[in-house]
Structure formats: structure tokens, C-alpha cells
N, C-alpha and C. Protein backbone atom coordinates (compact mmCIF):
# COMPACT_ATOMS: atom_id res chain seq x y z
N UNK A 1 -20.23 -26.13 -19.87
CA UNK A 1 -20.37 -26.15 -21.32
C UNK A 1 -20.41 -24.72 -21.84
N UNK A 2 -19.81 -24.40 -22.67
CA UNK A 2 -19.66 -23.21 -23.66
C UNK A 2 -20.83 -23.10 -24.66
N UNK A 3 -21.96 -22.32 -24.82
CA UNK A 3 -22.75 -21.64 -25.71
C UNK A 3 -22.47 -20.90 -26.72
N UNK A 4 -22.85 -21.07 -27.75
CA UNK A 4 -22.51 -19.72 -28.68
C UNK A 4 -23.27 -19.29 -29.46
N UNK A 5 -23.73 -18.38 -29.35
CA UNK A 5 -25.01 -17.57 -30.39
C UNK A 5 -24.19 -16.65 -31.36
N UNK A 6 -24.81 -17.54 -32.50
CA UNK A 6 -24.20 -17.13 -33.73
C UNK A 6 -25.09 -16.64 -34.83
N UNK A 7 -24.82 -16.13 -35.80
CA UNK A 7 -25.95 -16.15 -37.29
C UNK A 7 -24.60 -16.59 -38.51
N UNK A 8 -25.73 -16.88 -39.47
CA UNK A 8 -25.06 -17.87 -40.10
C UNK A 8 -23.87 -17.51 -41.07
N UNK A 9 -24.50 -15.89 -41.46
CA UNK A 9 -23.41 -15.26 -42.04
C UNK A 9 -22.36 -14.92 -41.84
N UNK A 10 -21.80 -14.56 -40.03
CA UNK A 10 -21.17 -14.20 -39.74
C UNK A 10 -19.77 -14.78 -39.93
N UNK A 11 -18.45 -13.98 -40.10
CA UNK A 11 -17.45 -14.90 -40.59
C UNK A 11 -16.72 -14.80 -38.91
N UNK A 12 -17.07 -13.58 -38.21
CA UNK A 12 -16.19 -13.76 -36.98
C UNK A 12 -16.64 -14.83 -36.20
N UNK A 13 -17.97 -15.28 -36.33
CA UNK A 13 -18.88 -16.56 -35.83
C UNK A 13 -17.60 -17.66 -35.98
N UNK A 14 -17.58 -17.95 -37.28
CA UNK A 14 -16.94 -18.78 -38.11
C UNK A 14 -15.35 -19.05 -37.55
N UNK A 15 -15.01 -17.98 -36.99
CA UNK A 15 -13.73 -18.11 -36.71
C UNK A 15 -13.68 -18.42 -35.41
N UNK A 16 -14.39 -18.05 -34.65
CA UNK A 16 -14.39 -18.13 -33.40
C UNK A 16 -15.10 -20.18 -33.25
N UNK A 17 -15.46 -20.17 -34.04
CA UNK A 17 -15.86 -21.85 -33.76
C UNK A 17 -14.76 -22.89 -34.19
N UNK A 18 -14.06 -21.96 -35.13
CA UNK A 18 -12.86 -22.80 -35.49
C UNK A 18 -11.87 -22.91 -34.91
N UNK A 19 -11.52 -21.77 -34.23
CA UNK A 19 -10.61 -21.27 -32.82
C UNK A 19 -10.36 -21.85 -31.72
N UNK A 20 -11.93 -22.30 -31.42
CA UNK A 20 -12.05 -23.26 -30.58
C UNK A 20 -12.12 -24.63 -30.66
N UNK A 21 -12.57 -25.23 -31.96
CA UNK A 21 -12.04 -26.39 -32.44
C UNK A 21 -10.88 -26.67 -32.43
N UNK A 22 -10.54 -25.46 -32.79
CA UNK A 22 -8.69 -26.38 -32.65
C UNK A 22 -7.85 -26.02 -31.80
N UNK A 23 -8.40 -25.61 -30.21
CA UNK A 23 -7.73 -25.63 -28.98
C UNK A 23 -8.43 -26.91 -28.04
N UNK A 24 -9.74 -28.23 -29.00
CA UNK A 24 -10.33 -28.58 -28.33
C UNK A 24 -11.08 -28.24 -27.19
N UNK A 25 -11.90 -27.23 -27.47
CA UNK A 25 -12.67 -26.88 -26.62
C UNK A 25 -14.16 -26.98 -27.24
N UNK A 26 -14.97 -28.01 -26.49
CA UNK A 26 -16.19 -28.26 -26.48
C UNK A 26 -17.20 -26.62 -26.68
N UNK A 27 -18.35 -27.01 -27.52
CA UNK A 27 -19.01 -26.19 -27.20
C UNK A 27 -20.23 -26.14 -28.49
N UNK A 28 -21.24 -25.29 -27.70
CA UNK A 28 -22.62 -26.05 -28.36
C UNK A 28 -23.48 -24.40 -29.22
N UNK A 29 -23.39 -24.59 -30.44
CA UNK A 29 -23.85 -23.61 -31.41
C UNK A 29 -25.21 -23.41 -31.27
N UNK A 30 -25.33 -22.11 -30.70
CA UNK A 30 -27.00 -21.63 -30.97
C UNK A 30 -27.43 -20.82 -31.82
N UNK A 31 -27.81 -21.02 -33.03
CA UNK A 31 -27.99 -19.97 -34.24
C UNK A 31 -28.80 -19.25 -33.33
N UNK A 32 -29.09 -17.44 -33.78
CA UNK A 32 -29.87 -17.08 -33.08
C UNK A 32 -31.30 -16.91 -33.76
N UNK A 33 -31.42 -17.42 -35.36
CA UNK A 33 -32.52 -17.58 -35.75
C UNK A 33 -33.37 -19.18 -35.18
N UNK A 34 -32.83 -19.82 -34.28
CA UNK A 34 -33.34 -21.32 -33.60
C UNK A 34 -33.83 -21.00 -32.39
N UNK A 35 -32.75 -19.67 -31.50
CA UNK A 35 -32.89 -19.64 -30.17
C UNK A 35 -33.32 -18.00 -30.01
N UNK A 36 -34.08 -17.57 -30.93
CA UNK A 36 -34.73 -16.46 -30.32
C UNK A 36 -35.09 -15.49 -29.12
N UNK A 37 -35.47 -16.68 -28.20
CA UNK A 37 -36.14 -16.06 -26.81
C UNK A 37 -34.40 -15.99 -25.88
N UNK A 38 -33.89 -16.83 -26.46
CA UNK A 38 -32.84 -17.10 -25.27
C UNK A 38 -32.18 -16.34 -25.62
N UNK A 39 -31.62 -15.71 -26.65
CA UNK A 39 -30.75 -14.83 -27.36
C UNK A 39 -31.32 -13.58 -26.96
N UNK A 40 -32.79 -13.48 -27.16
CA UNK A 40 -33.05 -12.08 -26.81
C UNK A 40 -33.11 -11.63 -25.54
N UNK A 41 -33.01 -12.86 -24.26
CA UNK A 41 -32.75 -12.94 -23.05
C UNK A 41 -31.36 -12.28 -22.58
N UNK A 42 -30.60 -12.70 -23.53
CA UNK A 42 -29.11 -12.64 -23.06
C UNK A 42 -28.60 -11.04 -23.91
N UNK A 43 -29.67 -10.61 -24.79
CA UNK A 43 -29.46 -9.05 -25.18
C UNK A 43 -29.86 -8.03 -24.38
N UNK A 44 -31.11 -8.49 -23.14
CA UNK A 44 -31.56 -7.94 -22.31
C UNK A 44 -30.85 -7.55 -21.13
N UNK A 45 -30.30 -8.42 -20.89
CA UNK A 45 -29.15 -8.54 -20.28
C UNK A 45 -27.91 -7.62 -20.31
N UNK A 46 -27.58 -8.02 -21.53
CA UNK A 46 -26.39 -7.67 -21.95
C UNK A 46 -26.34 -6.12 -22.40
N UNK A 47 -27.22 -5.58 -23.01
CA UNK A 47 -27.69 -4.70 -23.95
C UNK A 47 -26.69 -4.40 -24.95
N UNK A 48 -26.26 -5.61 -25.53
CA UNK A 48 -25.49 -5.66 -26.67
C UNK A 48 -25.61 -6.65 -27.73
N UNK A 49 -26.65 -6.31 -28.62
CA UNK A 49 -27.48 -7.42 -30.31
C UNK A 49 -25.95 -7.66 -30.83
N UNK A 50 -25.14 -8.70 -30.20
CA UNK A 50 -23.69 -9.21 -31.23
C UNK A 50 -23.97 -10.49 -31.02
N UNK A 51 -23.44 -10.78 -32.39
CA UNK A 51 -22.85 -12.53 -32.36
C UNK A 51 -21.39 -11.99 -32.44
N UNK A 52 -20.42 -13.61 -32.54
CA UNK A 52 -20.91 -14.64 -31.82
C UNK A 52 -21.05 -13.96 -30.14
N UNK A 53 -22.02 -14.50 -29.07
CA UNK A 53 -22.06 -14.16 -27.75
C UNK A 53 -21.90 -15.49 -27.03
N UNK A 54 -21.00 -15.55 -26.06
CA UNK A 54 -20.29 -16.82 -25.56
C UNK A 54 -21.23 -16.73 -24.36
N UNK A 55 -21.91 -18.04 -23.83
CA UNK A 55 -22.43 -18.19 -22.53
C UNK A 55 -21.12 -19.20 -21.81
N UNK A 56 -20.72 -18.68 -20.73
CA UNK A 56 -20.10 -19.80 -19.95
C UNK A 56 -20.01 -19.66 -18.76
N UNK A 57 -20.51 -20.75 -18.05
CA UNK A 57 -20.18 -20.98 -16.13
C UNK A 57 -21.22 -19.53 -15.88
N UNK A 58 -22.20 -19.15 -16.61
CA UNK A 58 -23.24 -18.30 -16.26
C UNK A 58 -22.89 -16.95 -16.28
N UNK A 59 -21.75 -17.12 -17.42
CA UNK A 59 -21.22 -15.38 -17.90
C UNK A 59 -21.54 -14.88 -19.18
N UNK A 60 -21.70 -14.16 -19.27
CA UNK A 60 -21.54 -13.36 -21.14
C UNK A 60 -20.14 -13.01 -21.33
N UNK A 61 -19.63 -13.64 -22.69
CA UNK A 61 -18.35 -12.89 -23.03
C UNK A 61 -18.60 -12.30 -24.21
N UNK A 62 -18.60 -11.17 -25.00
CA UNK A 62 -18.94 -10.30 -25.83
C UNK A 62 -17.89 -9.98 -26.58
N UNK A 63 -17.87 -9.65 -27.91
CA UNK A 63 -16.68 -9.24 -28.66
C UNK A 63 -16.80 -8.20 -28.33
N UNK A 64 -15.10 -7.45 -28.65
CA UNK A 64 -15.12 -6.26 -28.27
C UNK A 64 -15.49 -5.68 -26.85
N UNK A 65 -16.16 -6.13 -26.19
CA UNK A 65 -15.98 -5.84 -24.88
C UNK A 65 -15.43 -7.23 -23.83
N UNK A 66 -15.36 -7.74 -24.04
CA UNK A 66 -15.05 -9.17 -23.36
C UNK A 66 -13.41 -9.40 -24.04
N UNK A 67 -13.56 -9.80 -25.42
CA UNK A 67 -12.32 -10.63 -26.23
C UNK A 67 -12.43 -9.49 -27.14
N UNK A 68 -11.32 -9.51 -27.57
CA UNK A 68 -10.54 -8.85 -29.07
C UNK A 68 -10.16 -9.71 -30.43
N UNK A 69 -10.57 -10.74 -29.95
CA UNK A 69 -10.34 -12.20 -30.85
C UNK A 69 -10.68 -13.13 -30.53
N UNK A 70 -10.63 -14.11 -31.87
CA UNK A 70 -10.76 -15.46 -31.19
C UNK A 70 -10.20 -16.04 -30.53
N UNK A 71 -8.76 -16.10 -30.96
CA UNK A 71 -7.75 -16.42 -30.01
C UNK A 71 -7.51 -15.80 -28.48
N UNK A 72 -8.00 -14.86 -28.44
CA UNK A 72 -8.08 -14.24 -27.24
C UNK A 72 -9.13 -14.80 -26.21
N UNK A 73 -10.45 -14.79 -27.00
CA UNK A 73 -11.56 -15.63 -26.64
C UNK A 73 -10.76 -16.81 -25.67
N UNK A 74 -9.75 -17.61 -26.81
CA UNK A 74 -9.46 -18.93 -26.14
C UNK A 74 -8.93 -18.58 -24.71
N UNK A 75 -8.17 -17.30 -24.91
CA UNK A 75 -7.36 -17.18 -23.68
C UNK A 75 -7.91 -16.63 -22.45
N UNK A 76 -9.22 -16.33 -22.77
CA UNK A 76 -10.55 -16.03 -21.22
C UNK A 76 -10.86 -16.87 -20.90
N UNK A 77 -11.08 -18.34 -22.01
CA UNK A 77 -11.79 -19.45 -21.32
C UNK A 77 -11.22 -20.31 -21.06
N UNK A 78 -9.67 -20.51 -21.08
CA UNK A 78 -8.53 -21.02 -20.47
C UNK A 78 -8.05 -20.77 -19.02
N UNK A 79 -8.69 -19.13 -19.00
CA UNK A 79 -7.63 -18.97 -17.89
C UNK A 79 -9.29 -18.37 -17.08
N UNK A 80 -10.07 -18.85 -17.15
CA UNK A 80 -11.06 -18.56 -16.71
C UNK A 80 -11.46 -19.04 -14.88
N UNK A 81 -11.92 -18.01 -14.16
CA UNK A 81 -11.95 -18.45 -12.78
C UNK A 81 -13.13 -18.26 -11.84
N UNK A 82 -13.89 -18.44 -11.57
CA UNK A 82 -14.93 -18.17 -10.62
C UNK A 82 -14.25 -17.17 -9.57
N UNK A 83 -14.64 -15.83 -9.77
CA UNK A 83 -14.74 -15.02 -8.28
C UNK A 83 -14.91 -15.38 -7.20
N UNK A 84 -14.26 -15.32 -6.15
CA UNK A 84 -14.27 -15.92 -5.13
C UNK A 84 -14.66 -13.93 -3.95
N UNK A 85 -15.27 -13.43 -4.73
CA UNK A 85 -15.94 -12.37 -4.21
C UNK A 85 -17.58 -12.40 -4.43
N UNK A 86 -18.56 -11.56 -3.67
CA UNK A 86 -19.68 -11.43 -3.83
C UNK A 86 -20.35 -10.85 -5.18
N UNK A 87 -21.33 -11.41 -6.09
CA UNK A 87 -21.82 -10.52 -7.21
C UNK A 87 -22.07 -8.59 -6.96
N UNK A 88 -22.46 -7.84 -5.78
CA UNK A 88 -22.24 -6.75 -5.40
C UNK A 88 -21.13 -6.30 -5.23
N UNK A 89 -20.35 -6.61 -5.01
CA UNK A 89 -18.97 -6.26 -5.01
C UNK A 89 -18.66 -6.13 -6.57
N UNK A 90 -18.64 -7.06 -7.25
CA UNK A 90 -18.42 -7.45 -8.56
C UNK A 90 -19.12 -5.75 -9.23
N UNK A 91 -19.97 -5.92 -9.15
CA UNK A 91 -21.32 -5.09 -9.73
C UNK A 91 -20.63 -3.75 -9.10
N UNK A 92 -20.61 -3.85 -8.03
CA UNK A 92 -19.88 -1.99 -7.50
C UNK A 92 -18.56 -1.95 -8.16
N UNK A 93 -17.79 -2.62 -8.12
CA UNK A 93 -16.66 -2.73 -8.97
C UNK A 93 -16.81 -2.23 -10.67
N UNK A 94 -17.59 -2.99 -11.20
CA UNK A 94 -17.58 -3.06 -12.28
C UNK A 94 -18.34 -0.99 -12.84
N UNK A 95 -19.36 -0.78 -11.30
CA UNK A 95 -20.13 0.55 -12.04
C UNK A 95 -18.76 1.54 -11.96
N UNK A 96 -17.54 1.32 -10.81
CA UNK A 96 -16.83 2.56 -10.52
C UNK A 96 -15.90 2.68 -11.41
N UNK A 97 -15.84 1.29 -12.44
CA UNK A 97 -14.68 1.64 -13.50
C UNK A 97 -15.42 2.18 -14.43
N UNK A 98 -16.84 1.71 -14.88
CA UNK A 98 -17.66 2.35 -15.73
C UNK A 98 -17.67 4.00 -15.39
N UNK A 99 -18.00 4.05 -14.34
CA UNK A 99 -18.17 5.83 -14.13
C UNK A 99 -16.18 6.58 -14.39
N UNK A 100 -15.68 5.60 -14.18
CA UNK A 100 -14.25 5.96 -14.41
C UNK A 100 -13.97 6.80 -15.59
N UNK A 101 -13.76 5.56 -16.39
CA UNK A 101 -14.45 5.45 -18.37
C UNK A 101 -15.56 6.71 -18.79
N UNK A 102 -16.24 6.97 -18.26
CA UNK A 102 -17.14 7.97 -18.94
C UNK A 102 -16.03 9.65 -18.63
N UNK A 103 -15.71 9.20 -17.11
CA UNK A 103 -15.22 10.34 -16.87
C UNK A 103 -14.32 10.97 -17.53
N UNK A 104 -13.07 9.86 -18.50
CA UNK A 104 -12.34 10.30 -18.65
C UNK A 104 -12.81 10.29 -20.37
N UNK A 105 -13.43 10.11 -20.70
CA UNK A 105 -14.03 9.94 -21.72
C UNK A 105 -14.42 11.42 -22.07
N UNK A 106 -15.03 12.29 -21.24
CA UNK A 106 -15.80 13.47 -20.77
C UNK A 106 -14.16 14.34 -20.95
N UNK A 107 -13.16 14.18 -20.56
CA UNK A 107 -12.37 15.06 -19.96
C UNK A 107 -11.25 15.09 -21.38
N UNK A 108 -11.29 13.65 -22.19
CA UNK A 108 -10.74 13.43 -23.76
C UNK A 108 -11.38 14.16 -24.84
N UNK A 109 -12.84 14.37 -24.78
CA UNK A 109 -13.54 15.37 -24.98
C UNK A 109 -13.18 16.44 -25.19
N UNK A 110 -13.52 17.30 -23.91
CA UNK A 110 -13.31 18.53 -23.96
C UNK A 110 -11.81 18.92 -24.25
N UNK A 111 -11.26 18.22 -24.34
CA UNK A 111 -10.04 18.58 -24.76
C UNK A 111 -10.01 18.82 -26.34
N UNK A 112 -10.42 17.60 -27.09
CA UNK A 112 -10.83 18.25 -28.57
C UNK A 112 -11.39 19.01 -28.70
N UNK A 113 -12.31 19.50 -28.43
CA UNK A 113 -13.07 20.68 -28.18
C UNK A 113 -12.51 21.93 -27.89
N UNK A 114 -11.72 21.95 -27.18
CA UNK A 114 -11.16 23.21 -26.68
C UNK A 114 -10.03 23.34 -27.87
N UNK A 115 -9.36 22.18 -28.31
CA UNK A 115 -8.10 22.92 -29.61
C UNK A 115 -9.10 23.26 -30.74
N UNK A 116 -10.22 22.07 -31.13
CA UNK A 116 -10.77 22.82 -32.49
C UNK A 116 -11.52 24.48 -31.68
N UNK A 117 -12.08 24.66 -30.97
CA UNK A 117 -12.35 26.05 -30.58
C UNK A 117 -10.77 26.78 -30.48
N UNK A 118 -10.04 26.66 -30.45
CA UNK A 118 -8.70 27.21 -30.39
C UNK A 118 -8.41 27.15 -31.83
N UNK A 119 -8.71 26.64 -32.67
CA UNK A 119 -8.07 26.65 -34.12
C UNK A 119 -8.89 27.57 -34.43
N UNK A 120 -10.50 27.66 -34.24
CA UNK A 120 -11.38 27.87 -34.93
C UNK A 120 -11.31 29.77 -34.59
N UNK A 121 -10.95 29.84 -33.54
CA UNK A 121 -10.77 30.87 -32.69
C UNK A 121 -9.39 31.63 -33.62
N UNK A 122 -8.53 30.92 -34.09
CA UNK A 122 -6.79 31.43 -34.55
C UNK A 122 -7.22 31.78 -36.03
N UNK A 123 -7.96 31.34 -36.56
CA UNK A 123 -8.37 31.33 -37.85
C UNK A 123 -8.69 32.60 -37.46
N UNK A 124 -10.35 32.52 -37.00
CA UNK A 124 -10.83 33.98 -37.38
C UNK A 124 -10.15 35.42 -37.18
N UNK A 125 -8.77 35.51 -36.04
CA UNK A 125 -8.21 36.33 -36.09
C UNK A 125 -7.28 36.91 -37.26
């Protein structure tokens, strides 16, 4: 079964429930002003305060880091698969792309850095 922690305002909430209504796909709305503890469970977790946040088969799927849409949404939980690897593996996997990402993140950086110091540098001459 599919979870979804939502608030009431939200319109991407809104879309994403409709998204899935009309690919028929089941699934059970948890405002997060009803489900408090469990929501704040799954922020602890997660360390990311977003709706909507999809629970499924004992995963978090997150906007923006998970899906780019609703429709996209549909297309994780369509084509969705149980790992047939160990959660450590998963987890070492998942830190070496993270340390990947920062790295190059670090290296996109200094690169702006170095032209505005290069502009800033052309100017004053």
C-alpha cells in the first residue's frame, strides 16, 4: 500500500493524488496535521519537512529528490523493484555517490570563484 503525507494546502499534494487516481493506483492519505508522530518519524529519517512524502514497500520517495513529478512519481511506482542486494551495500552505494556530488559540487565552485576573482582581479587593473 502507498502512503502519502500531505497538508491540505498543498497543490503539488493535490496533484500528485490525482496522478495517481488516474493511473489507478491505490493509496491512503495521511494529512500530516492527523499523523504527527509518524510524519515526524519519517522527517527523522529522511531529514527532509516535504509533503507530499510517499511511503512504499518501506521506502521514502521525496519530491525533488526521489520524483520530479507526479507523473514521474507514477513512473517509480510502476517500475518499482525490491533490491535484490544487501541494505549496506545499498547504504555504501548510496554514501559514495553522495561524497561524489559534494565533490563535484566543491570543484563547480571553485570554479565560479576563480572567474569572479578573475573579473574582479581584470577590473581593478
Amino acid at each position: 500500500m502507498i502512503y502519502i503525507y500531505t497538508n491540505e494546502t498543498c497543490p503539488y499534494c493535490k496533484a500528485v493524488k490525482e496522478e495517481l487516481s488516474k493511473n489507478n493506483i491505490e493509496f491512503n492519505e495521511l494529512p500530516t496535521k492527523d499523523h504527527v508522530d509518524s510524519y515526524n518519524n519519517m522527517v527523522s529519517i529522511t531529514g527532509l519537512p516535504t509533503v507530499p512524502s510517499i511511503e512504499y514497500k518501506n521506502n521514502y520517495f521525496l519530491p525533488g529528490r526521489d520524483f520530479r513529478s507526479a507523473q514521474h512519481l507514477v513512473e517509480v511506482i510502476n517500475n518499482y523493484k525490491e533490491p535484490d542486494i544487501t541494505t549496506e551495500r545499498i547504504i555504501l552505494e548510496k554514501l559514495k555517490t553522495l561524497n561524489y556530488n559534494i565533490h563535484m559540487a566543491f570543484i563547480r565552485t571553485d570554479k565560479i570563484l576563480t572567474q569572479i576573482e578573475n573579473k574582479i582581479n581584470k577590473d581593478n587593473d
